[in-house]
N, C-alpha and C. Protein backbone atom coordinates (compact mmCIF):
# COMPACT_ATOMS: atom_id res chain seq x y z
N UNK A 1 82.87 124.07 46.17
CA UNK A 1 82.62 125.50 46.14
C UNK A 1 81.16 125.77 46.50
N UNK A 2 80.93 126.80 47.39
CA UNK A 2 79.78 127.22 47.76
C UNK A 2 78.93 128.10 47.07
N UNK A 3 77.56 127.56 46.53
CA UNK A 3 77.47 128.55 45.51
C UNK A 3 76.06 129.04 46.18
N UNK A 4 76.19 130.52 46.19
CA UNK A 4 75.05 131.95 46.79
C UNK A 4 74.46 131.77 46.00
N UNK A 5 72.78 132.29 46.65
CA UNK A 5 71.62 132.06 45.96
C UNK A 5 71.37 133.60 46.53
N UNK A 6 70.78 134.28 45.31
CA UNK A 6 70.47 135.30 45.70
C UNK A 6 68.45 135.65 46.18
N UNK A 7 68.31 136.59 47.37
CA UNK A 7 66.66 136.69 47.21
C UNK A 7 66.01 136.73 46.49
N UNK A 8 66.21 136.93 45.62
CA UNK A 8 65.08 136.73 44.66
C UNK A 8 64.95 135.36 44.03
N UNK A 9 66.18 134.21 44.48
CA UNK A 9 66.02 133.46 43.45
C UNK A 9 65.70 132.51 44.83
N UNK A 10 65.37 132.62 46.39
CA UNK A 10 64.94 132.06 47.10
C UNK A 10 63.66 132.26 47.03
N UNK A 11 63.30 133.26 46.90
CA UNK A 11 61.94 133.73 46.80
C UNK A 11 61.07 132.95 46.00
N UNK A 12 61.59 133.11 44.86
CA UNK A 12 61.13 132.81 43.28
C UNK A 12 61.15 131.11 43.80
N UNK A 13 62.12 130.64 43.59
CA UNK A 13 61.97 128.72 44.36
C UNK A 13 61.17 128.43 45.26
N UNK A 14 60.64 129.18 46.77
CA UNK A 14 59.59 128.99 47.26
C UNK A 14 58.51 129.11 46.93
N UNK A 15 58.20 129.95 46.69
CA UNK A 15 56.99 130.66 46.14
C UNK A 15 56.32 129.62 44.63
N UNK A 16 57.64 129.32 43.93
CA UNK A 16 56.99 128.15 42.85
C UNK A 16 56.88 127.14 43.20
N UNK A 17 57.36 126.81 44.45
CA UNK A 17 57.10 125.27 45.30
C UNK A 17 56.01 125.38 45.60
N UNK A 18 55.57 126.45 46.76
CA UNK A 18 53.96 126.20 47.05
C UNK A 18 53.00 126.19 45.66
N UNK A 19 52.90 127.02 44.85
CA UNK A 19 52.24 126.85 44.02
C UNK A 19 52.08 125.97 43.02
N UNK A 20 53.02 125.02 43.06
CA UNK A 20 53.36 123.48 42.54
C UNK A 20 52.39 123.11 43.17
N UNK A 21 52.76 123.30 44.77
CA UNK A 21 52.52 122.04 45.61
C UNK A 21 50.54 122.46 45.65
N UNK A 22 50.13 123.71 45.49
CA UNK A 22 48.64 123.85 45.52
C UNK A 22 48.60 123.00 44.22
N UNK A 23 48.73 123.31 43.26
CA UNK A 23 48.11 123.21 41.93
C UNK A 23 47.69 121.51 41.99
N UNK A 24 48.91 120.83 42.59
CA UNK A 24 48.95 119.35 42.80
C UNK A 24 48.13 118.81 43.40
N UNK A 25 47.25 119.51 44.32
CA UNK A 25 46.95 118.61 45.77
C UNK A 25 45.32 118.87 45.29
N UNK A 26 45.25 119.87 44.19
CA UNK A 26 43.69 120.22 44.03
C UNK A 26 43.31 119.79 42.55
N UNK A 27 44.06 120.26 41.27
CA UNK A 27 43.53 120.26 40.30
C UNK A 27 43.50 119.05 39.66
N UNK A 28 44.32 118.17 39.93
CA UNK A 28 44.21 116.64 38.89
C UNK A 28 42.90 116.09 39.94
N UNK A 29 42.44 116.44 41.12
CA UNK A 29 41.66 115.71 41.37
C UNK A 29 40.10 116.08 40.66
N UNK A 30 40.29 117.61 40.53
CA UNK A 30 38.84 118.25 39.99
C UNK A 30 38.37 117.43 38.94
N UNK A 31 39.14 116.36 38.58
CA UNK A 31 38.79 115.63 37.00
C UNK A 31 37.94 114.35 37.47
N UNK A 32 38.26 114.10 38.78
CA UNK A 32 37.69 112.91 39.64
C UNK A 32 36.53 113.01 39.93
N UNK A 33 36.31 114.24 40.29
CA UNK A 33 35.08 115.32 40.71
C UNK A 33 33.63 115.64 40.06
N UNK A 34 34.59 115.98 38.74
CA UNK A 34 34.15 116.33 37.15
C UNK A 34 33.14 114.88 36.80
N UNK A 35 34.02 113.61 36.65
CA UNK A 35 33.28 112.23 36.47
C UNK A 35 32.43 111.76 36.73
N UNK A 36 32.62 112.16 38.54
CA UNK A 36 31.42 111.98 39.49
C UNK A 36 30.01 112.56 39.45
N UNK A 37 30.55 113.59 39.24
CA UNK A 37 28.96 114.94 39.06
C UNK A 37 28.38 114.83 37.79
N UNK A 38 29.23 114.43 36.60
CA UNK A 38 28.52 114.94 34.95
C UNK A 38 28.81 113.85 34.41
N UNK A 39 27.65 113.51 33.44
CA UNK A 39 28.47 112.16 32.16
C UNK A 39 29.90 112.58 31.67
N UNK A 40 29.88 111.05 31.54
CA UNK A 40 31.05 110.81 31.42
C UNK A 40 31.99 111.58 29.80
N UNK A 41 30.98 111.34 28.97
CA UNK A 41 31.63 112.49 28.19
C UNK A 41 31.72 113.57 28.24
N UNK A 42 30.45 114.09 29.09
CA UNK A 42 30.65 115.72 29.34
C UNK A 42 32.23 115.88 30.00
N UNK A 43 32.34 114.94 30.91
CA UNK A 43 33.65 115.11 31.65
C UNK A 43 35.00 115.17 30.80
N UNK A 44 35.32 114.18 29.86
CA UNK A 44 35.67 114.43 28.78
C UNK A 44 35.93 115.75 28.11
N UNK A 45 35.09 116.27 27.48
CA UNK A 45 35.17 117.40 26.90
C UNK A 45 35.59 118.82 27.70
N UNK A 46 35.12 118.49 28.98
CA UNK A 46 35.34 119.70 29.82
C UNK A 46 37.13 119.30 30.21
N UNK A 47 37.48 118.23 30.09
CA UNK A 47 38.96 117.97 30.60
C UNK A 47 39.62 118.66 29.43
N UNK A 48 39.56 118.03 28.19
CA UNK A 48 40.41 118.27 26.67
C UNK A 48 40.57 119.72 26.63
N UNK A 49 38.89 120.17 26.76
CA UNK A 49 38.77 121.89 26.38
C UNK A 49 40.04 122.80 27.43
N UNK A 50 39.85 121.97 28.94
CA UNK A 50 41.07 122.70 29.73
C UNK A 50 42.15 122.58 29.06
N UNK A 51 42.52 121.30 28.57
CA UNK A 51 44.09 121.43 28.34
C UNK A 51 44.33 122.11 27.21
N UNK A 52 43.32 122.51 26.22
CA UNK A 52 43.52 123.57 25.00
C UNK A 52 43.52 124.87 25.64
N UNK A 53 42.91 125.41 26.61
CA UNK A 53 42.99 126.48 27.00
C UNK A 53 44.53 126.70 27.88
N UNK A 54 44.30 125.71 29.00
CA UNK A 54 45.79 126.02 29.41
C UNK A 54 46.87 125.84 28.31
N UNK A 55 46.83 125.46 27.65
CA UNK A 55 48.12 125.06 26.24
C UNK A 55 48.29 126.91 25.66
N UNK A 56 47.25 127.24 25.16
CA UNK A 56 47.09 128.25 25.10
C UNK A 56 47.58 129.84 25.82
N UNK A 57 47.36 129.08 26.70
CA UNK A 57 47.83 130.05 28.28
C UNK A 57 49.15 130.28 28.27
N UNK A 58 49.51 128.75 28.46
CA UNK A 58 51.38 129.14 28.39
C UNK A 58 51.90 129.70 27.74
N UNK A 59 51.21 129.94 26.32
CA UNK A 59 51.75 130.41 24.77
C UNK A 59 51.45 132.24 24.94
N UNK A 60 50.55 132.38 25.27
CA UNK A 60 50.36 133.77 25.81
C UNK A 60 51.11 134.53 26.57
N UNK A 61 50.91 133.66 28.04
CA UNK A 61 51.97 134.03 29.46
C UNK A 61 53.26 133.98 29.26
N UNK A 62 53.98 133.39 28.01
CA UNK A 62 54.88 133.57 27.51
C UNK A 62 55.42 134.68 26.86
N UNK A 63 54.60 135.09 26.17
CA UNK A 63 54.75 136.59 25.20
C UNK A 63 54.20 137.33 26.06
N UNK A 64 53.77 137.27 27.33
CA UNK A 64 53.19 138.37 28.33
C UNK A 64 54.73 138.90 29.17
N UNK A 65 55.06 137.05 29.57
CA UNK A 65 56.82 137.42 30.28
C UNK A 65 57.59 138.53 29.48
N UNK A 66 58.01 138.04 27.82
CA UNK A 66 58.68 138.91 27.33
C UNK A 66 58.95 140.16 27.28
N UNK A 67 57.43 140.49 26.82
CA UNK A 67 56.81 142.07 26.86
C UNK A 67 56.05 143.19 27.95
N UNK A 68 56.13 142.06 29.07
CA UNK A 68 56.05 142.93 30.51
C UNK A 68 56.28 143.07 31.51
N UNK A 69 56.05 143.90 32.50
CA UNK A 69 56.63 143.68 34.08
C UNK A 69 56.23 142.26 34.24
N UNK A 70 57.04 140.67 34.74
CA UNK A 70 56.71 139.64 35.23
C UNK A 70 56.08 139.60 36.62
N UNK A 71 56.80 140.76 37.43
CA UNK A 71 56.54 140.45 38.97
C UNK A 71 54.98 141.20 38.69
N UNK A 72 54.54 142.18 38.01
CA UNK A 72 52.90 142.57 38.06
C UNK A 72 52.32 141.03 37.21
N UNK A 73 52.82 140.06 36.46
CA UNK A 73 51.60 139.19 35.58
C UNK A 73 51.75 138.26 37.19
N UNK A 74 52.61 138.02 37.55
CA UNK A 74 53.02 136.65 38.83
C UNK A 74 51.87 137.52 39.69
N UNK A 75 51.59 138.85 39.86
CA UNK A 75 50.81 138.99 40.51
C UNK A 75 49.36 139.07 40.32
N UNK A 76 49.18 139.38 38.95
CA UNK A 76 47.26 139.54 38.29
C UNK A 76 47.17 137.79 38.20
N UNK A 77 48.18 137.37 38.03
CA UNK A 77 47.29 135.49 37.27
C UNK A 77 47.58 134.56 38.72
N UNK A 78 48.25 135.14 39.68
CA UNK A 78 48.60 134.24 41.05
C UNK A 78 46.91 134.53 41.65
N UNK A 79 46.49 135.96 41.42
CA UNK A 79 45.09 136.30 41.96
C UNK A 79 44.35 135.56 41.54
N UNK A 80 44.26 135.96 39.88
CA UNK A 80 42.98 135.11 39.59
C UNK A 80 42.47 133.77 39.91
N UNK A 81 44.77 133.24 40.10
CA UNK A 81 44.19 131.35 40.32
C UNK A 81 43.86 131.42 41.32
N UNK A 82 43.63 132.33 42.71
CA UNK A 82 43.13 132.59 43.69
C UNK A 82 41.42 132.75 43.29
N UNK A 83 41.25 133.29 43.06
CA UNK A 83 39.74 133.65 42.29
C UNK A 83 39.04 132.35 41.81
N UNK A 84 40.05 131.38 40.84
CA UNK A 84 39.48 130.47 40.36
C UNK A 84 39.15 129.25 41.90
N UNK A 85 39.90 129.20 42.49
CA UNK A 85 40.29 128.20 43.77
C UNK A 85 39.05 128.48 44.57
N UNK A 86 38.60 129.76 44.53
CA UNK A 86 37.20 130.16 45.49
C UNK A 86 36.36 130.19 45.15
N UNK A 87 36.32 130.41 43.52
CA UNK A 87 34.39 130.04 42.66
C UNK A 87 34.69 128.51 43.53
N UNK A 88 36.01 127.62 42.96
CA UNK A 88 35.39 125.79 43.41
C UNK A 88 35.13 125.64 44.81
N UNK A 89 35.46 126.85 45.83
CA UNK A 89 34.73 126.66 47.03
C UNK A 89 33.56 126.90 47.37
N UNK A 90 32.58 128.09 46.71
CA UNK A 90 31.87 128.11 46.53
C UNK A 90 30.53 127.60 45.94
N UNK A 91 31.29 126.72 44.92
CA UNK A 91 30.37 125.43 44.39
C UNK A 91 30.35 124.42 45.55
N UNK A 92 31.46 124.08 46.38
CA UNK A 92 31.42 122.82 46.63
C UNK A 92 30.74 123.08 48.28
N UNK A 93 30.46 124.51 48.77
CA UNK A 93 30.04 124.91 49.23
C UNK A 93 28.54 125.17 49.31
N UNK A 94 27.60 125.10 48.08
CA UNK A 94 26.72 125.22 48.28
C UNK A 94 26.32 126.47 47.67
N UNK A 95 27.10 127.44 48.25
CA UNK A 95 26.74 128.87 47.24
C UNK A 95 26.76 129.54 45.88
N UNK A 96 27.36 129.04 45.08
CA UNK A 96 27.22 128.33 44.03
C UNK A 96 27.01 127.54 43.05
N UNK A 97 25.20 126.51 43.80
CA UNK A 97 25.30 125.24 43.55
C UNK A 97 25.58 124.40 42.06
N UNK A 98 25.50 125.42 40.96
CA UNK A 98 25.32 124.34 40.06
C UNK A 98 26.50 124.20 39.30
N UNK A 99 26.81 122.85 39.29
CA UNK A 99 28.17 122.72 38.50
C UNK A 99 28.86 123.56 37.42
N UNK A 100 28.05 124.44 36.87
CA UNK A 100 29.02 125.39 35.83
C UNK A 100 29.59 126.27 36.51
N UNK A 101 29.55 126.00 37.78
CA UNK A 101 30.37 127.33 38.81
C UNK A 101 31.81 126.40 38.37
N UNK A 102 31.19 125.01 38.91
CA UNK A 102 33.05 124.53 39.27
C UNK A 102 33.72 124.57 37.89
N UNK A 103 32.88 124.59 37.12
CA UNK A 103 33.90 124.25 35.56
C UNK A 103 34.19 125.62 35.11
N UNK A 104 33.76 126.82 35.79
CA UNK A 104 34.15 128.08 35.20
C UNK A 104 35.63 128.33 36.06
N UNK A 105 35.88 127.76 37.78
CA UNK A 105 36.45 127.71 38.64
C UNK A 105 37.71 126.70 38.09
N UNK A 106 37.74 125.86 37.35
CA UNK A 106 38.42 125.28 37.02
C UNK A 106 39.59 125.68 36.00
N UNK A 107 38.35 125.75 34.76
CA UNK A 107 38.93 126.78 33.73
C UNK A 107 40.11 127.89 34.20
N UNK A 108 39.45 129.10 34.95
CA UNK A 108 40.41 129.81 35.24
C UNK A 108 41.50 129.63 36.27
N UNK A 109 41.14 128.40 36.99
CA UNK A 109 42.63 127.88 37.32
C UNK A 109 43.86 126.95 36.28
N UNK A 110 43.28 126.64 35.57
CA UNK A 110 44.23 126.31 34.64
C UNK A 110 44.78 126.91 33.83
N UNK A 111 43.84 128.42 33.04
CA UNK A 111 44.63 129.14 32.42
C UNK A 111 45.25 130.15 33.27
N UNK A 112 45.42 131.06 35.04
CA UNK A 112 45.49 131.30 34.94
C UNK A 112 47.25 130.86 35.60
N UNK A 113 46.86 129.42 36.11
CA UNK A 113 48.29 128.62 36.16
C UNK A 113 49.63 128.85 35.24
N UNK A 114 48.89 128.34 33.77
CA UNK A 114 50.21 128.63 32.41
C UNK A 114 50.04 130.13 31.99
N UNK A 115 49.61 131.01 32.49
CA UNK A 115 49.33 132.39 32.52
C UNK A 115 50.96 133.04 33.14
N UNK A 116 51.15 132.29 34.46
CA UNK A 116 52.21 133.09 34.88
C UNK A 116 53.27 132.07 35.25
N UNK A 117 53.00 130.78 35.10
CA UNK A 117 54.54 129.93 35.21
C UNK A 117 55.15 130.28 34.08
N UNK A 118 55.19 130.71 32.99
CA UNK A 118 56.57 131.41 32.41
C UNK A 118 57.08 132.76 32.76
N UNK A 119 56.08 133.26 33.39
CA UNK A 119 57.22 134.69 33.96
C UNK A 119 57.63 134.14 35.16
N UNK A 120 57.60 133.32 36.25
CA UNK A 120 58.28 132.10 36.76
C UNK A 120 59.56 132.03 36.23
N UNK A 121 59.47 131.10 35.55
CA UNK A 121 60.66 130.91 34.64
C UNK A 121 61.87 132.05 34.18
N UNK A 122 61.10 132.88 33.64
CA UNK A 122 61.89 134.37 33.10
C UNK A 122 62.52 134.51 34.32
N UNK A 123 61.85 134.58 35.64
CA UNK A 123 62.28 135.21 36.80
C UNK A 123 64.03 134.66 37.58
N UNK A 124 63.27 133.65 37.44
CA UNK A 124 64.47 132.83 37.40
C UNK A 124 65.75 132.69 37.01
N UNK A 125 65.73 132.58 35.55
CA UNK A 125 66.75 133.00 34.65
C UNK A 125 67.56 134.12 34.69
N UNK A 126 66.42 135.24 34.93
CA UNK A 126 67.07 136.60 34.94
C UNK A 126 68.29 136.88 36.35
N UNK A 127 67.55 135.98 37.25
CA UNK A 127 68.06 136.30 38.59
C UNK A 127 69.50 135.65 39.10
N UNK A 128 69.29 134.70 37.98
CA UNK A 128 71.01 133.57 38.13
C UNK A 128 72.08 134.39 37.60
N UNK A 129 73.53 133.37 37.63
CA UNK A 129 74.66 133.82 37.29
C UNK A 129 74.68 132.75 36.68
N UNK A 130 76.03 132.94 35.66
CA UNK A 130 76.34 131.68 35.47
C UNK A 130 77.14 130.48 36.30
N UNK A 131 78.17 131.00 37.36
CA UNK A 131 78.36 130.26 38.28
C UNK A 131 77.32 129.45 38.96
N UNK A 132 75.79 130.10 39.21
CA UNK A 132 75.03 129.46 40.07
C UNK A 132 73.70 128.82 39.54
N UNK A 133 73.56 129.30 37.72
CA UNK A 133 72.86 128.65 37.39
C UNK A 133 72.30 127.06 37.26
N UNK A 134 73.35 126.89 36.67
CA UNK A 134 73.11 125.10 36.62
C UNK A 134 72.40 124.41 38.22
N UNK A 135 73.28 124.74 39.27
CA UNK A 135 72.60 124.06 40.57
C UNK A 135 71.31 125.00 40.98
N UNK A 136 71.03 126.51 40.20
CA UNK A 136 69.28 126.79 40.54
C UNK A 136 68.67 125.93 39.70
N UNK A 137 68.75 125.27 38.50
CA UNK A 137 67.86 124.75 37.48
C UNK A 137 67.86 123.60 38.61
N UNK A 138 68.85 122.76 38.82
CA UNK A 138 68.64 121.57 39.63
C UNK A 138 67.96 121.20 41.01
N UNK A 139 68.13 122.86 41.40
CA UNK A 139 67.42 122.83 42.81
C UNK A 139 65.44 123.27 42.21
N UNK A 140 65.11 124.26 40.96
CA UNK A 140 64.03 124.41 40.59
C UNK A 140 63.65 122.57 40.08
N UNK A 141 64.44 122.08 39.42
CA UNK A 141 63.87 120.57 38.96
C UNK A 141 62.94 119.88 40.07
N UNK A 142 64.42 119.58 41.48
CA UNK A 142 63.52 118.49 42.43
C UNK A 142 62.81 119.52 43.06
N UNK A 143 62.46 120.69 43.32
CA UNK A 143 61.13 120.85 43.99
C UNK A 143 60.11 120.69 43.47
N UNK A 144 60.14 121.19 42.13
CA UNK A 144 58.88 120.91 41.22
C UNK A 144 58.32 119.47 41.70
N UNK A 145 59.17 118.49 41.54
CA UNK A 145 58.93 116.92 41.22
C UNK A 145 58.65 116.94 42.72
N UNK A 146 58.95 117.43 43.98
CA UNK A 146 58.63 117.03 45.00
C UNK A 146 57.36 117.89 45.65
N UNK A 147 57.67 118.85 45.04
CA UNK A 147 56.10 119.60 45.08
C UNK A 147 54.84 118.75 44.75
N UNK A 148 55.04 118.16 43.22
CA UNK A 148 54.12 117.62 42.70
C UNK A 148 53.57 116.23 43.70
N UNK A 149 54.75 115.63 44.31
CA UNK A 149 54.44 114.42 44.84
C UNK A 149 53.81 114.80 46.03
N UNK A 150 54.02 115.60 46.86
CA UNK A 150 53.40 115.91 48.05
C UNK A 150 51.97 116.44 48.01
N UNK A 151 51.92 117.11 46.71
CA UNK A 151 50.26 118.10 46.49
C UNK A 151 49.61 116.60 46.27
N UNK A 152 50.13 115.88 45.46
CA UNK A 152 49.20 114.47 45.17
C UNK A 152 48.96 113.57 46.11
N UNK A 153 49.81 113.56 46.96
CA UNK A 153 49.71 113.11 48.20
C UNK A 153 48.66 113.39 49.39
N UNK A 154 48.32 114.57 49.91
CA UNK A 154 47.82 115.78 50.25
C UNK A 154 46.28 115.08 49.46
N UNK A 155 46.48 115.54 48.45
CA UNK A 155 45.36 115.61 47.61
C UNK A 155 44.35 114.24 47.65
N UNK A 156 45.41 113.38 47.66
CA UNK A 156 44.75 112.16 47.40
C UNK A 156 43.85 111.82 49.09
N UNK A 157 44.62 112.18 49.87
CA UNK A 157 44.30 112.01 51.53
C UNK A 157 43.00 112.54 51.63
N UNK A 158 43.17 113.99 51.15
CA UNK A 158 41.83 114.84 51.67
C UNK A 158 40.44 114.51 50.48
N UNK A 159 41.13 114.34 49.44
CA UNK A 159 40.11 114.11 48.55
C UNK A 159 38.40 113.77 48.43
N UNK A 160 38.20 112.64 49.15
CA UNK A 160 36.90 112.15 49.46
C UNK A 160 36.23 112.53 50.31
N UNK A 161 37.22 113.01 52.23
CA UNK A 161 36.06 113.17 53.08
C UNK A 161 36.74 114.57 53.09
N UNK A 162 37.01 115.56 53.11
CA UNK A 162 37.87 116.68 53.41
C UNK A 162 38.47 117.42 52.17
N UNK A 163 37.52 117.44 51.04
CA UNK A 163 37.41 118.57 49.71
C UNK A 163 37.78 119.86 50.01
N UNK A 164 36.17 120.18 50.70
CA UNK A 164 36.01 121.26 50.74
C UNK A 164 37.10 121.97 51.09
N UNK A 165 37.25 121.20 52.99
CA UNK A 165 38.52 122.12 53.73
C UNK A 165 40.01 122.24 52.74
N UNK A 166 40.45 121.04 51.75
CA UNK A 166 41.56 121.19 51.11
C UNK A 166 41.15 122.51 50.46
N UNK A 167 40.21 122.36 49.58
CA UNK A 167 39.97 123.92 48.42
C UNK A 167 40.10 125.52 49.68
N UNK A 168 39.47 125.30 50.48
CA UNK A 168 40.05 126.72 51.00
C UNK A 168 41.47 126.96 51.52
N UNK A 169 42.02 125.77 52.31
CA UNK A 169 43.35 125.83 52.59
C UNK A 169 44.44 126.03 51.43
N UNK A 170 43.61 125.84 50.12
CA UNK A 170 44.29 126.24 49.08
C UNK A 170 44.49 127.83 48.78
N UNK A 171 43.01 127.92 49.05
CA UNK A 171 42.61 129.55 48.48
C UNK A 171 43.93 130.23 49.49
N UNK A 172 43.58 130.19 50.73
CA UNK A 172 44.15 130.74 52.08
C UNK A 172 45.90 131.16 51.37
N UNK A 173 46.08 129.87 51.29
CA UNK A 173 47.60 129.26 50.90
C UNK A 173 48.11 130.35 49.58
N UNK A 174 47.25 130.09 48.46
CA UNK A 174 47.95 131.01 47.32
C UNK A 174 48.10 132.46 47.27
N UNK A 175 46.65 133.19 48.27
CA UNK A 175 46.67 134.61 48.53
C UNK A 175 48.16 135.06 49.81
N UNK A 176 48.56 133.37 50.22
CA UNK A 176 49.78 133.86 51.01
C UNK A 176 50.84 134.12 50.22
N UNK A 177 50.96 133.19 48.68
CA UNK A 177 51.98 133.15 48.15
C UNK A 177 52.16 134.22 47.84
N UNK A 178 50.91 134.69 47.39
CA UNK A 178 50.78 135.84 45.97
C UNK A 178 51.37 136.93 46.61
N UNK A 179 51.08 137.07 48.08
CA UNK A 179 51.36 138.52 48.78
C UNK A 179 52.83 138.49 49.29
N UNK A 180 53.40 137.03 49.66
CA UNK A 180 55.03 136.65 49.88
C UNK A 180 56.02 136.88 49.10
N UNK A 181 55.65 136.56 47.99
CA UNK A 181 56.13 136.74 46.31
C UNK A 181 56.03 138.20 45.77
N UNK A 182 55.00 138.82 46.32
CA UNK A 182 55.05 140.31 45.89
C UNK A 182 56.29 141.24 47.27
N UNK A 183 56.05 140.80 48.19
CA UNK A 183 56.80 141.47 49.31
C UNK A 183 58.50 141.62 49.28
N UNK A 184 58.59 140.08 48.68
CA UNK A 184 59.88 139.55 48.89
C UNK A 184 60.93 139.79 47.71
N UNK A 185 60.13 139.58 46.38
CA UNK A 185 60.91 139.67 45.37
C UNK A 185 61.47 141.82 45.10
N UNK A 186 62.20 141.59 44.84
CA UNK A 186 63.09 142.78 44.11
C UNK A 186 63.55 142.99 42.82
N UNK A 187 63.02 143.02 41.85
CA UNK A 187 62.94 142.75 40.38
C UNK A 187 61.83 143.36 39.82
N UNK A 188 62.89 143.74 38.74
CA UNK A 188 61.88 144.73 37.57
C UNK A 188 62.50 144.23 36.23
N UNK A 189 61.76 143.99 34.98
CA UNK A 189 62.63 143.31 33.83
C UNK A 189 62.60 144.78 32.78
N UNK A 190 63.51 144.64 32.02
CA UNK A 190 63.55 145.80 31.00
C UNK A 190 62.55 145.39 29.88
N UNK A 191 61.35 146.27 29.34
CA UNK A 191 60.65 146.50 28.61
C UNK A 191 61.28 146.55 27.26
N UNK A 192 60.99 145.40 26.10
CA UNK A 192 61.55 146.00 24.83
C UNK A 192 60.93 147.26 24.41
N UNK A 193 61.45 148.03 23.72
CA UNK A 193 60.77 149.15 22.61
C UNK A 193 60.33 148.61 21.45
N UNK A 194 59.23 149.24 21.32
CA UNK A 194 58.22 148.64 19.99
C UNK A 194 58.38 149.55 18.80
């Protein structure tokens, strides 16, 4: 049996692929980056403190999905991780030279990552049937996992001589998503009453 995928839930699967596939190809390396430039415990602390903040993030962007338009948060936190992606070009650029650019650039790419992958998620959910759910969860599973492998891939290639150009092809890349994802999707979620 042939099972229909509706636009929004093509949309929603692309659109979380590329942004898999950015998040992959740039941010586990910033930790490589991080090592290189600052002691080694500073690096440390600046890694842990991210993952409390993004931990944080998700827990928020979660109760943000619930209680608001998703397709406006997919659009304020897709920006900012746009925002965050261009302070680290700007550091690594020169115009920003001193490393608390990249760790402020960092920061808000990580929170503003778990910021909106659960209205992601919501989006998702909302947009299935039950006939077609199970094979969207399965088709959202392997892109994720193949997203991830290709951004690391990507990532690992450009990493050493070809930073910089990866971080803007990123920036470039997510302001495409952000505006693809806003164009394409058709969805509005119902607001609880308080």
């Amino acid at each position: 049996m042939k099972i229909l995928l509706s636009k929004n839930i093509k949309t929603t699967l692309t659109t979380s692929f590329m942004s898999s596939l950015i998040y992959a190809c740039t941010m586990p390396f910033m930790i490589i980056y991080l090592a290189k430039h600052t002691p080694t415990g500073t690096a440390g602390i600046i890694v842990i403190l991210n993952v409390a903040v993004s931990f944080l993030a998700g827990i928020i962007g979660g109760y943000l999905a619930d209680n608001h338009q998703r397709k406006r948060i997919l659009f304020v936190f897709q920006t900012l991780y746009a925002v965050g992606l261009l302070t680290i070009v700007f550091n690594l650029s020169g115009l920003l030279a001193h490393i608390n650019w990249l760790v402020v650039g960092y920061f808000i790419c990580g929170a503003a990552y778990n910021f909106y992958t659960p209205a992601y998620s919501a989006v998702v959910l909302d947009s299935t049937t039950r006939e077609n759910r199970k094979k969207v969860y399965q088709y959202e599973y392997w892109i994720f996992n193949l997203s991830m492998a290709i951004g690391a891939s990507i990532g690992g290639f450009a990493f050493k001589n070809y930073l910089l150009p990866l971080f803007i092809g990123a920036v470039i890349m997510q302001l495409i998503v952000t505006l693809f994802l806003q164009m394409n999707l058709r969805y509005e979620n119902k607001i609880m009453d308080r």
